[in-house]
Protein backbone atom coordinates (compact mmCIF):
# COMPACT_ATOMS: atom_id res chain seq x y z
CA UNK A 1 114.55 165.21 66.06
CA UNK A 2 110.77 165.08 65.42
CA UNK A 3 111.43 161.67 63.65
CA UNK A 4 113.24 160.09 66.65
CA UNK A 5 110.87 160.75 69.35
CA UNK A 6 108.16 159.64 67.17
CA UNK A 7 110.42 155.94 66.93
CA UNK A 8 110.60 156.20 70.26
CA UNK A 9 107.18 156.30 71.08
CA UNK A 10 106.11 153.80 68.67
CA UNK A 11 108.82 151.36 70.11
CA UNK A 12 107.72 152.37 73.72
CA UNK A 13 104.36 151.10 72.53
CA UNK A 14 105.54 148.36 71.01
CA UNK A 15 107.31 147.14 74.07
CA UNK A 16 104.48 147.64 76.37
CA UNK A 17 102.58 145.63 74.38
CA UNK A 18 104.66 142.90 73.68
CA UNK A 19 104.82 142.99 77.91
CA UNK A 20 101.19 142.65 77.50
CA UNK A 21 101.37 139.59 75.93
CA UNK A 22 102.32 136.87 79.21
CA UNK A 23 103.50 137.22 82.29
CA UNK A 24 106.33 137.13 84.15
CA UNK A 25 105.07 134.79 87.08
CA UNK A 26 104.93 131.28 88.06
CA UNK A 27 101.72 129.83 87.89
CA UNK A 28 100.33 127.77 91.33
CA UNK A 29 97.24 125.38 91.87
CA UNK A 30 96.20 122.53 90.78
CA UNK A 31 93.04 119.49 91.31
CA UNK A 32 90.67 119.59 94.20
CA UNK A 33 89.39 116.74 95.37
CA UNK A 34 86.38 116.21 96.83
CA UNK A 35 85.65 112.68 98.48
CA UNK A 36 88.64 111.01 97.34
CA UNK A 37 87.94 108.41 99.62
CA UNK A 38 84.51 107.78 97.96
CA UNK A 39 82.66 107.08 101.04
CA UNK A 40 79.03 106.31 101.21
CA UNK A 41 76.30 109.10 101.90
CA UNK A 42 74.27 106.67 103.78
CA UNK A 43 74.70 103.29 105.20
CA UNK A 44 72.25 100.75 104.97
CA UNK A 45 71.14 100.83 108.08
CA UNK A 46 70.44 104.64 107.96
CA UNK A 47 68.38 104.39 104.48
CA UNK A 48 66.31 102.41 105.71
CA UNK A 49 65.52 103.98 108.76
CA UNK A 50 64.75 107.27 106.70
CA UNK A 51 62.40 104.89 104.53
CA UNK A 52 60.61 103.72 107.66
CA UNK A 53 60.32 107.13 108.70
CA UNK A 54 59.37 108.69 105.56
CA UNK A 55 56.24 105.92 105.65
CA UNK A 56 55.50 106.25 108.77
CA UNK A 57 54.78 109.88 108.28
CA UNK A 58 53.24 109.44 104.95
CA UNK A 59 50.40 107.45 106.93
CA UNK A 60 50.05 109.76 109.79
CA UNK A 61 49.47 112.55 107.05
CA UNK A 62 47.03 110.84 105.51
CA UNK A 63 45.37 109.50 108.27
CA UNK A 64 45.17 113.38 109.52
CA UNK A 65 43.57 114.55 105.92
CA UNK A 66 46.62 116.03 105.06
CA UNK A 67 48.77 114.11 102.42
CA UNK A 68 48.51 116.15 99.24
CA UNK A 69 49.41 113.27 97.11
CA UNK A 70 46.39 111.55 96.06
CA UNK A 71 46.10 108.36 93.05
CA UNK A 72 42.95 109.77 92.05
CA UNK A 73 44.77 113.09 91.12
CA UNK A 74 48.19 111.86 89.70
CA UNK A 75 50.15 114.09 88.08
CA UNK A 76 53.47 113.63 85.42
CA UNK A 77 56.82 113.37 87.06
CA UNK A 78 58.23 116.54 88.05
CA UNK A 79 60.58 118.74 86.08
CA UNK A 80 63.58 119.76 88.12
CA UNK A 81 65.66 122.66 88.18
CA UNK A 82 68.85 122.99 89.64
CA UNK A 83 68.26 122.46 93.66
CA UNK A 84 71.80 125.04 94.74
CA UNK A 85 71.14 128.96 94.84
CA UNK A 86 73.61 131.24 95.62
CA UNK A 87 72.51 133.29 98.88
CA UNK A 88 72.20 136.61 97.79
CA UNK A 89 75.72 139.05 98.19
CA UNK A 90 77.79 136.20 97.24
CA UNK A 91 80.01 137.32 94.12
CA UNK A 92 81.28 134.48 92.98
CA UNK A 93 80.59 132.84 89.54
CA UNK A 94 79.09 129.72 90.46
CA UNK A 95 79.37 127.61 93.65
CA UNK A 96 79.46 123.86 92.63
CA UNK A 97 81.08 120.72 91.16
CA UNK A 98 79.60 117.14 90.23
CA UNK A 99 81.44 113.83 92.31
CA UNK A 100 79.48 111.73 91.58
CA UNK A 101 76.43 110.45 89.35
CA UNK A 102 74.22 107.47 90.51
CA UNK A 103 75.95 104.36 89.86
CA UNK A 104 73.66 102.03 87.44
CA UNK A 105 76.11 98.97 87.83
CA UNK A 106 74.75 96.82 91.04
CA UNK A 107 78.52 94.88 91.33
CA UNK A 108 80.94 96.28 92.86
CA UNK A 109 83.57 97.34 93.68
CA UNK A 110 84.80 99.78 91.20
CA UNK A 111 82.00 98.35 88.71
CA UNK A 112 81.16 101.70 87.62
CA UNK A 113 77.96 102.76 85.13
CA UNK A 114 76.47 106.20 84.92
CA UNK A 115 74.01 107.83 83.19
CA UNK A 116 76.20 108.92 80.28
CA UNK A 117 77.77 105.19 80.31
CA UNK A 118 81.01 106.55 82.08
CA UNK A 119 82.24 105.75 85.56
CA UNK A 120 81.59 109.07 87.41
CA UNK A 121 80.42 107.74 90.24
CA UNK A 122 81.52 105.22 92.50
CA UNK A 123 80.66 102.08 94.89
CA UNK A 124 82.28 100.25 97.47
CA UNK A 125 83.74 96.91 98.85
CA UNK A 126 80.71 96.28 101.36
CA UNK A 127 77.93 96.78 98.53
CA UNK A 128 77.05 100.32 98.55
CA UNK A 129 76.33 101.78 95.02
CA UNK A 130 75.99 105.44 94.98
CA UNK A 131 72.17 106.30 94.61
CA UNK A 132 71.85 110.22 94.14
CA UNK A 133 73.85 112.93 92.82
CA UNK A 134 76.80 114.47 94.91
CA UNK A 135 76.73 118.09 94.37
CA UNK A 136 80.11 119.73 96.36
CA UNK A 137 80.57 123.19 96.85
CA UNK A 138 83.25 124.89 95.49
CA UNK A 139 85.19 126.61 96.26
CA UNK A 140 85.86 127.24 99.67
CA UNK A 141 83.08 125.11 100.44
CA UNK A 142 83.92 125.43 104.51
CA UNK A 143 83.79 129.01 104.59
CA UNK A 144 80.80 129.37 102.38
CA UNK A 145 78.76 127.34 104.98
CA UNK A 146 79.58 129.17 107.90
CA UNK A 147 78.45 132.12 106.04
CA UNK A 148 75.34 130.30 104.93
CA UNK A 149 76.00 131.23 101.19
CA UNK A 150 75.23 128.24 99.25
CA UNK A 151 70.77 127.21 99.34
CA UNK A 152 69.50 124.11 99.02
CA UNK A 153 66.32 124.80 97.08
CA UNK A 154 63.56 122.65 96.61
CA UNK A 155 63.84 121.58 92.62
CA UNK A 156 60.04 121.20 92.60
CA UNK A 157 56.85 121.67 94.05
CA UNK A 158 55.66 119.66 96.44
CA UNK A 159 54.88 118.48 100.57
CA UNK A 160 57.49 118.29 102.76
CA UNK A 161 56.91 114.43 104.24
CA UNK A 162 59.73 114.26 106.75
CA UNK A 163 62.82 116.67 108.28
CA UNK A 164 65.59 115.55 110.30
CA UNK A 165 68.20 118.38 111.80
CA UNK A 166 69.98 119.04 114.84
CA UNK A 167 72.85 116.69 114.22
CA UNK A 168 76.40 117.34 113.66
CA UNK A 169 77.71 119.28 110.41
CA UNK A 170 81.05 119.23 110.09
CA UNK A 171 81.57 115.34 109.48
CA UNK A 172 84.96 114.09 108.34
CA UNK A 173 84.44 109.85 108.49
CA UNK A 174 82.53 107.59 106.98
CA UNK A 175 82.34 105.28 109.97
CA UNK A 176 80.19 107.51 111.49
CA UNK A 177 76.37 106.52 112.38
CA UNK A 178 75.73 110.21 113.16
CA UNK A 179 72.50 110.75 110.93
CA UNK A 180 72.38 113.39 108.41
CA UNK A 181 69.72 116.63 108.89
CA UNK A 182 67.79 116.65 105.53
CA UNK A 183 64.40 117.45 104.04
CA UNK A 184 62.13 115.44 102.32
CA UNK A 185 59.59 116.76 99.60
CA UNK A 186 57.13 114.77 97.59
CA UNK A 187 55.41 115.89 94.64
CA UNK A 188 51.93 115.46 92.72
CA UNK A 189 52.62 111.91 91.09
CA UNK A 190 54.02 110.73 94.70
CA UNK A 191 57.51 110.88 93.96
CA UNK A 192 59.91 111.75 96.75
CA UNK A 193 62.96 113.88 96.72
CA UNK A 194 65.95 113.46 99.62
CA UNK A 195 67.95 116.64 100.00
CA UNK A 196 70.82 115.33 102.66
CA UNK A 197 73.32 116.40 104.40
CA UNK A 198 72.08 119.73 105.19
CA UNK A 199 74.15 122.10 107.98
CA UNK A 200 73.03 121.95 111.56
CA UNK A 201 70.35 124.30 112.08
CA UNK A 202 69.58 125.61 108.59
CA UNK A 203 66.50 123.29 107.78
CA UNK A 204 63.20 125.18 106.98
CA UNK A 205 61.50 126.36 109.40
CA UNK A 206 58.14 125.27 107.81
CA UNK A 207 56.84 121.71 109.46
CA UNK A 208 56.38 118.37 108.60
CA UNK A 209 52.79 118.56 105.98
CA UNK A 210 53.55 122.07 104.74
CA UNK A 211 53.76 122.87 100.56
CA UNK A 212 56.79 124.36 99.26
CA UNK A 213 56.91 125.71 96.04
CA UNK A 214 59.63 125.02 93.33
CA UNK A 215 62.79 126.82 94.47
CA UNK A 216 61.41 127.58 97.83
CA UNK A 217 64.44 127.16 100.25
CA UNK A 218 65.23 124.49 102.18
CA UNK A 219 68.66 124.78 103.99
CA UNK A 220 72.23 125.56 103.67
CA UNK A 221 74.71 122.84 102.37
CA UNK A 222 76.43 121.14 104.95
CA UNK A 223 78.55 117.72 105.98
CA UNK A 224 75.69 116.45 108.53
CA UNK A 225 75.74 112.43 108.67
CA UNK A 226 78.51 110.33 106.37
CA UNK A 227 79.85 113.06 104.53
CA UNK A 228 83.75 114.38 103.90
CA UNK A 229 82.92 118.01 103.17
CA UNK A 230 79.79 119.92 102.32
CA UNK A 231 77.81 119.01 99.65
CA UNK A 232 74.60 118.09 98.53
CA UNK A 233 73.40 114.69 98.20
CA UNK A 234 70.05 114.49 95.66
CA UNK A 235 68.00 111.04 95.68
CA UNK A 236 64.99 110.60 94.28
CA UNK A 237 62.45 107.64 94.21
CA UNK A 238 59.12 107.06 92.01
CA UNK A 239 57.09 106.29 95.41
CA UNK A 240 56.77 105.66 98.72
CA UNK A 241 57.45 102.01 98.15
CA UNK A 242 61.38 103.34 97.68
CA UNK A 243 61.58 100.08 95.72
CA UNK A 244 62.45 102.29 91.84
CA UNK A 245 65.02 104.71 92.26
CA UNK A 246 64.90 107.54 89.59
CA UNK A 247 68.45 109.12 88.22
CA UNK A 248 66.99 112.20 86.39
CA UNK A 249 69.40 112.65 83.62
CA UNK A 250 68.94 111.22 80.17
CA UNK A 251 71.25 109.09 78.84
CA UNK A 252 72.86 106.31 77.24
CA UNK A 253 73.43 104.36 79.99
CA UNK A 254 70.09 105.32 82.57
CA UNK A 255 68.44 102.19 83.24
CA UNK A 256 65.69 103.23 85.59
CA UNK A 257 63.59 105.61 83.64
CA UNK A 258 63.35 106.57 80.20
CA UNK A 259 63.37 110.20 79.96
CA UNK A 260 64.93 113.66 81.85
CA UNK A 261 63.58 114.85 85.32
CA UNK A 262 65.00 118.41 84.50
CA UNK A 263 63.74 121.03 82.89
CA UNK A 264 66.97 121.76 81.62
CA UNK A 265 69.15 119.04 81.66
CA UNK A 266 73.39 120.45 82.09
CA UNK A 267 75.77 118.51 80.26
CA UNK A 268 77.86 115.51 81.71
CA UNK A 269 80.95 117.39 81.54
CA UNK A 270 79.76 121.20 82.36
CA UNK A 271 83.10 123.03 82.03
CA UNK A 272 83.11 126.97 83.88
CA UNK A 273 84.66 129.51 86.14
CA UNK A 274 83.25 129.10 89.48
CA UNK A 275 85.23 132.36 90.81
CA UNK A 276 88.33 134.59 89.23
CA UNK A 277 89.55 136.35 92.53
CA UNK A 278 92.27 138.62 93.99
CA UNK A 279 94.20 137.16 96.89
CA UNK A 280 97.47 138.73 99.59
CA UNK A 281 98.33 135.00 99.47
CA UNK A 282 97.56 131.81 98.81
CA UNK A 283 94.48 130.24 99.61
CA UNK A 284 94.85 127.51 101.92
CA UNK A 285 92.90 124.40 102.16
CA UNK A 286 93.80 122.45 105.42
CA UNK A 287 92.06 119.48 106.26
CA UNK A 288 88.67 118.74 106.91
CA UNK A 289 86.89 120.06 108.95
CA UNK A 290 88.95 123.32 109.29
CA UNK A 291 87.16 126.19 107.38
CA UNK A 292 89.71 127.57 104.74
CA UNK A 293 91.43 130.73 104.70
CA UNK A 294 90.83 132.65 101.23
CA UNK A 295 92.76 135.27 101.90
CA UNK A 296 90.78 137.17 99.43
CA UNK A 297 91.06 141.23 99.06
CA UNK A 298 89.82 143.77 96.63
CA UNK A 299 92.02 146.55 97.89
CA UNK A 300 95.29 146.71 97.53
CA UNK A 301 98.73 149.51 97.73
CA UNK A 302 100.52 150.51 94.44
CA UNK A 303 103.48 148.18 94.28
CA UNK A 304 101.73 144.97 96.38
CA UNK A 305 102.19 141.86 95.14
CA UNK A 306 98.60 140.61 94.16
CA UNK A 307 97.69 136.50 93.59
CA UNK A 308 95.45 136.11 90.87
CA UNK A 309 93.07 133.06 90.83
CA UNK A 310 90.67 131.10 89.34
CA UNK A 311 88.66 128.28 89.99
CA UNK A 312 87.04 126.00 87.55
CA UNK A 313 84.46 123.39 87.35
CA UNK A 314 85.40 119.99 84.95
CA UNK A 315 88.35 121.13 83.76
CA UNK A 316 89.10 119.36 80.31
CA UNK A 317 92.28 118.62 78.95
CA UNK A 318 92.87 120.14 75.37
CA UNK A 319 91.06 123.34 76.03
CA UNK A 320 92.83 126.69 77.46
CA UNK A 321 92.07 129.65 79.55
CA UNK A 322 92.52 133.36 78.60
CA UNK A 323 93.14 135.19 81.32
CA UNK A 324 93.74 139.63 81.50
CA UNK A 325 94.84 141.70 84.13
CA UNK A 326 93.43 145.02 82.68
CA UNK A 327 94.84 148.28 84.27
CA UNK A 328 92.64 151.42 84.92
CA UNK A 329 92.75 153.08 81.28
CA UNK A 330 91.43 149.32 79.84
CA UNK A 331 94.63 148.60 78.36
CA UNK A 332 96.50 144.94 79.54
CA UNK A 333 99.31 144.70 81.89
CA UNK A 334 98.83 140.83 80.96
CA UNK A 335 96.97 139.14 78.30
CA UNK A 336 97.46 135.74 77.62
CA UNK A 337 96.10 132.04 77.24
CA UNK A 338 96.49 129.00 80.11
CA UNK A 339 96.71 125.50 78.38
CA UNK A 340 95.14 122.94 80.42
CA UNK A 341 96.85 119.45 80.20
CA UNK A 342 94.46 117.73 82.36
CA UNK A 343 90.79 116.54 83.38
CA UNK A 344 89.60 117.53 87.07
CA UNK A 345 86.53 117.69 88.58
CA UNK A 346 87.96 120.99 90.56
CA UNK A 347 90.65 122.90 89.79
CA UNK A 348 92.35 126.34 90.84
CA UNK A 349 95.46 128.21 89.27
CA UNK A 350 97.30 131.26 90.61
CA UNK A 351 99.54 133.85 89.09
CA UNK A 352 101.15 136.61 90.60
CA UNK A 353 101.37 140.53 89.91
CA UNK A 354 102.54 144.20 90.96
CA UNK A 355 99.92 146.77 90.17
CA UNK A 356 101.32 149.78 89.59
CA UNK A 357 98.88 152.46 88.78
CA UNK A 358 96.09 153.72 91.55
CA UNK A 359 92.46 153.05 90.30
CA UNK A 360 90.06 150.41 89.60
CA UNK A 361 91.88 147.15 88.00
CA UNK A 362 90.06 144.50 86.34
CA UNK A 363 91.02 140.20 86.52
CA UNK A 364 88.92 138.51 83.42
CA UNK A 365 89.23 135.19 82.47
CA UNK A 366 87.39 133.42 79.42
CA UNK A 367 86.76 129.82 79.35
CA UNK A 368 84.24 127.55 77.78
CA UNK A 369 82.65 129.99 76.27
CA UNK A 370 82.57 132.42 79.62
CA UNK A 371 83.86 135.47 80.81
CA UNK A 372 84.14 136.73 84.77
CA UNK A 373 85.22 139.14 85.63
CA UNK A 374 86.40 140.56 88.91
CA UNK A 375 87.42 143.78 89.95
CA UNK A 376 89.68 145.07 92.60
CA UNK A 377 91.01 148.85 93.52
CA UNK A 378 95.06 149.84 93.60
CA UNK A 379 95.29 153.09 96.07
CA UNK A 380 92.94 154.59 98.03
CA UNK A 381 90.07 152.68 98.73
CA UNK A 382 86.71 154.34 96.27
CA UNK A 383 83.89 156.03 98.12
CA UNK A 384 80.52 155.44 96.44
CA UNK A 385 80.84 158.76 94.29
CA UNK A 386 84.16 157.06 92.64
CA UNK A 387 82.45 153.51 92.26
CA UNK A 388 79.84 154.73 90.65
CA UNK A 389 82.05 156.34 88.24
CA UNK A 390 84.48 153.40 87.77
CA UNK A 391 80.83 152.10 85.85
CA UNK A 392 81.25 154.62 83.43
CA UNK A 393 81.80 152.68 80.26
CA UNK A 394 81.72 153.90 76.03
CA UNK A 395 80.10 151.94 73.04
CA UNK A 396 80.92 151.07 70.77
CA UNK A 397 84.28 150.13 70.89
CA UNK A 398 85.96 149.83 68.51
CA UNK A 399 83.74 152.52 66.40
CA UNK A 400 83.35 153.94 63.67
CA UNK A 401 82.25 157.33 64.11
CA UNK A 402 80.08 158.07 66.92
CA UNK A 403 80.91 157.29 70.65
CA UNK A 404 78.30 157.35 72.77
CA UNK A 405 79.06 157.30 76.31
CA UNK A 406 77.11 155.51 79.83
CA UNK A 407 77.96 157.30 83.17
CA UNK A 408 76.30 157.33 86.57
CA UNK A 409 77.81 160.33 86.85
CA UNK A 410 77.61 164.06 84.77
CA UNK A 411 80.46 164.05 82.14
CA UNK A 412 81.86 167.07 82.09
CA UNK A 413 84.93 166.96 79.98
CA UNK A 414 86.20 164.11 77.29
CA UNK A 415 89.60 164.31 75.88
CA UNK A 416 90.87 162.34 73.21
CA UNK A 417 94.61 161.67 72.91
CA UNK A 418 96.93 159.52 70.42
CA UNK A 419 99.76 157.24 71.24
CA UNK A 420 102.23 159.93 71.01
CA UNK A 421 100.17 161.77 73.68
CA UNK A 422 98.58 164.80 71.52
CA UNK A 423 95.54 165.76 72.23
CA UNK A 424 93.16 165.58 69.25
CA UNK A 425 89.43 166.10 70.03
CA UNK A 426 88.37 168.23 73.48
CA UNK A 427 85.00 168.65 74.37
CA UNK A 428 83.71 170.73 77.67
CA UNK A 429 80.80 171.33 79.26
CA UNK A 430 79.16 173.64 81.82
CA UNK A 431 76.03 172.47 82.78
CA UNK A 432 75.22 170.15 80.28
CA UNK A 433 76.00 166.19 80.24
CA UNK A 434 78.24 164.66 77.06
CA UNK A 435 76.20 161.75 76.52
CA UNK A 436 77.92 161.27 72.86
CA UNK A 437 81.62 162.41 70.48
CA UNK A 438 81.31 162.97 67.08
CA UNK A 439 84.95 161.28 66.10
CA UNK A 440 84.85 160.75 62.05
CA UNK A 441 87.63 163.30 61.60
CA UNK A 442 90.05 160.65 63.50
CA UNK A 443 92.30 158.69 61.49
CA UNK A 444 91.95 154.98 62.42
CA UNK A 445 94.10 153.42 65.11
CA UNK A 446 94.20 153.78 68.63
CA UNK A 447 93.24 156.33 70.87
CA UNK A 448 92.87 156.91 75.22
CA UNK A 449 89.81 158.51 76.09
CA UNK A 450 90.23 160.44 79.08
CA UNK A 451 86.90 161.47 81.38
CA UNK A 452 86.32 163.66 83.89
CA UNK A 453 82.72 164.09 86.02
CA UNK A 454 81.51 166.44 88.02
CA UNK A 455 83.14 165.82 91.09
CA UNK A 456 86.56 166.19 89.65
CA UNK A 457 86.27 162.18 89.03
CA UNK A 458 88.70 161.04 85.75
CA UNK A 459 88.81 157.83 84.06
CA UNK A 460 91.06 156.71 80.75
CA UNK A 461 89.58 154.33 78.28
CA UNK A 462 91.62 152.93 75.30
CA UNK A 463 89.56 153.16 72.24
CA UNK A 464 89.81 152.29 68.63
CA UNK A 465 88.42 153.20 65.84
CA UNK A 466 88.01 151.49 62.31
């Protein structure tokens, strides 16, 4: 009899985690595209009213004593870094995509040259050849600027020369000859810096002459001026002349100046999870300029029907996701890989799920290199006590010997168990805290670590041991 229910257990096991393995679900999503019209940031007629402008207050600065940008005190070209900050509170991975370089082919259309001597970029039929870098926000880039989550940050130090704001944000054409609200920055060797497109409003409030300092904020990414959706539009010129444009990445193909602007120059193609979230539905992305509805929720009832998601940045084609649901006690409900068939500038994929089991769940994905993950409570919703014990983690794992173990909270009582459900190591305390488990006299294999604090708090972890 003994002999059976041990079978049974191991098959049980077996079968759990062959469930483990993929899931049962049809997978949603697909490209984002951002621009698809590929319509110009600025027309002519607009650049070179911003140029007159820009020169115009250039003189009136100096004129006043106040230009910092002297020839007698030159300095090197700047060093960027990135100019988009996540406002603080946001939780998502990373909040951009790239689409499109500048274009270093001057015929057009669809004569297409950049940096890295490919054709991200783009031109079109009346003569416009994209001069800066569009920087989109993504994803849910709608939604993020009502909430004012994505910063435009200056990438360097320097004067702010010129601001333009109180025009409309949430432009959808490219006929329009609404201008854009932006700031303007130029640095010690008298290059200047556009940061366009900037939501109505959100401009610093520091005037026209001030410093900023590099990463100093600026605004919030908007669609002010010729713009589809928000993003970021990044031009830079070597002087006030505005006769060199600079493209500040190193490559190949970069015919205006011979080295990097950044400090840290990100590759061409910069595969990465932007965000792995939990959904009730679908998100929906209606047209512009309608703010999108994520639908996103971290709680959720035992038995509801959960949409996992994630969004990437340059997807490539050839590489594959790994994706986990992992269930309160650490072990999978899912586990398995995503292949991706295709390259996108934006992408997002969904799957679908029933959590079972009340506690905090966990949604990882791995890609390029990167894990996120998110996590998301089944049951009750977790008061602070609980959340701070849903931290508590072990290391190492797997181990050999000794566990040691990191709460917020006093541990009180740590119970090993085996597959079969024996328990094989107790410890209990009073008043003192078990900070670490002397295991060697475990066999090797598997083991469920269960926790309690306290407050009457428990929490499961799957261990193994070598």
């Amino acid at each position: 009899m003994k002999t059976k229910i041990t079978l049974l257990a191991i098959a049980l096991f077996l079968i759990e985690i062959c469930l483990a393995q993929t899931p049962n679900v049809k997978v949603g999503g697909g490209e984002f595209k951002f621009n698809p019209e590929k319509s110009p940031c600025l027309t002519h007629q607009q650049r070179s009213n911003i140029f007159e402008n820009l020169q115009t207050s250039i003189e009136d600065l100096r004129q006043q004593n106040r230009l910092s940008f002297s020839e007698t005190r030159r300095g090197n070209h700047p060093l960027f870094i990135w100019p988009l900050k996540k406002a603080d509170g946001l939780e998502y991975n990373d909040v951009y995509g790239i689409s499109g370089y500048v274009d270093h082919n001057s015929s057009f259309p669809n004569q297409l040259t950049d940096y890295n001597c490919g054709a991200r970029s783009y031109d079109t039929n009346d003569g416009y050849n994209h001069q800066g870098i569009d920087m989109f926000t993504w994803p849910f880039g709608w939604k993020m600027m009502d909430n004012d989550e994505v910063e435009i940050i200056a990438a360097a130090a320097g004067q702010i020369i010129f601001k333009s704001d109180g025009n409309f944000d949430r432009s959808c054409s490219f006929d329009t000859t609404t201008p854009w609200n932006a700031v303007y920055v130029q640095h010690t060797d008298g290059s200047i810096a556009l940061y366009g497109h900037m939501k109505d409003g959100s401009p610093t409030t520091k005037s026209v002459g001030d410093m900023v300092f590099e990463g100093e904020y600026l605004g919030i990414v908007g669609s002010s001026g010729v713009s589809t959706g928000p993003h970021l539009h990044f031009e830079i010129y070597t002087d006030n002349t505005f006769s060199q444009l600079v493209d500040p990445y190193d490559g190949g193909c970069n015919n205006l100046n011979p080295d990097s602007w950044w400090q840290s120059q990100r590759p061409y193609n910069n595969p990465g999870i932007n965000a792995a979230l939990t959904h009730t539905a679908d998100p929906i992305f209606p047209a512009c300029p309608t703010t999108e509805t994520s639908n996103e929720s971290n709680q959720f009832d035992v038995g509801d029907e959960v949409f996992f998601t994630i969004f990437l940045r340059d997807q490539e084609a050839g590489t594959s996701v790994n994706l986990r649901i992992v269930k309160p006690d650490d072990t999978d409900l899912f586990n398995f890989n995503f292949d991706l068939t295709d390259d996108y500038y934006a992408s997002w994929w969904r799957w679908n799920a029933f959590p079972n089991v009340e506690g905090e769940w966990k949604w990882v994905a791995t890609y390029a290199g990167e894990t996120v993950t998110h996590t998301f409570n089944v049951g009750e919703a977790l008061n602070v006590d609980e959340q701070d014990f849903e931290t508590t983690s072990v290391y190492p794992n797997p181990f050999n010997e000794v566990l040691n173990i990191s709460s917020k909270k006093r541990i009180i009582k740590a119970e090993v168990i085996d597959i079969l459900g024996k328990t094989v190591f107790l410890e209990q305390q009073v008043s003192e805290d078990i900070k670490t488990l002397n295991l060697s006299n475990l066999s090797n294999g598997m083991y469920f670590l269960r926790l309690e604090s306290d407050t009457k708090e428990t929490k499961t972890i799957k261990l193994v041991k070598n």
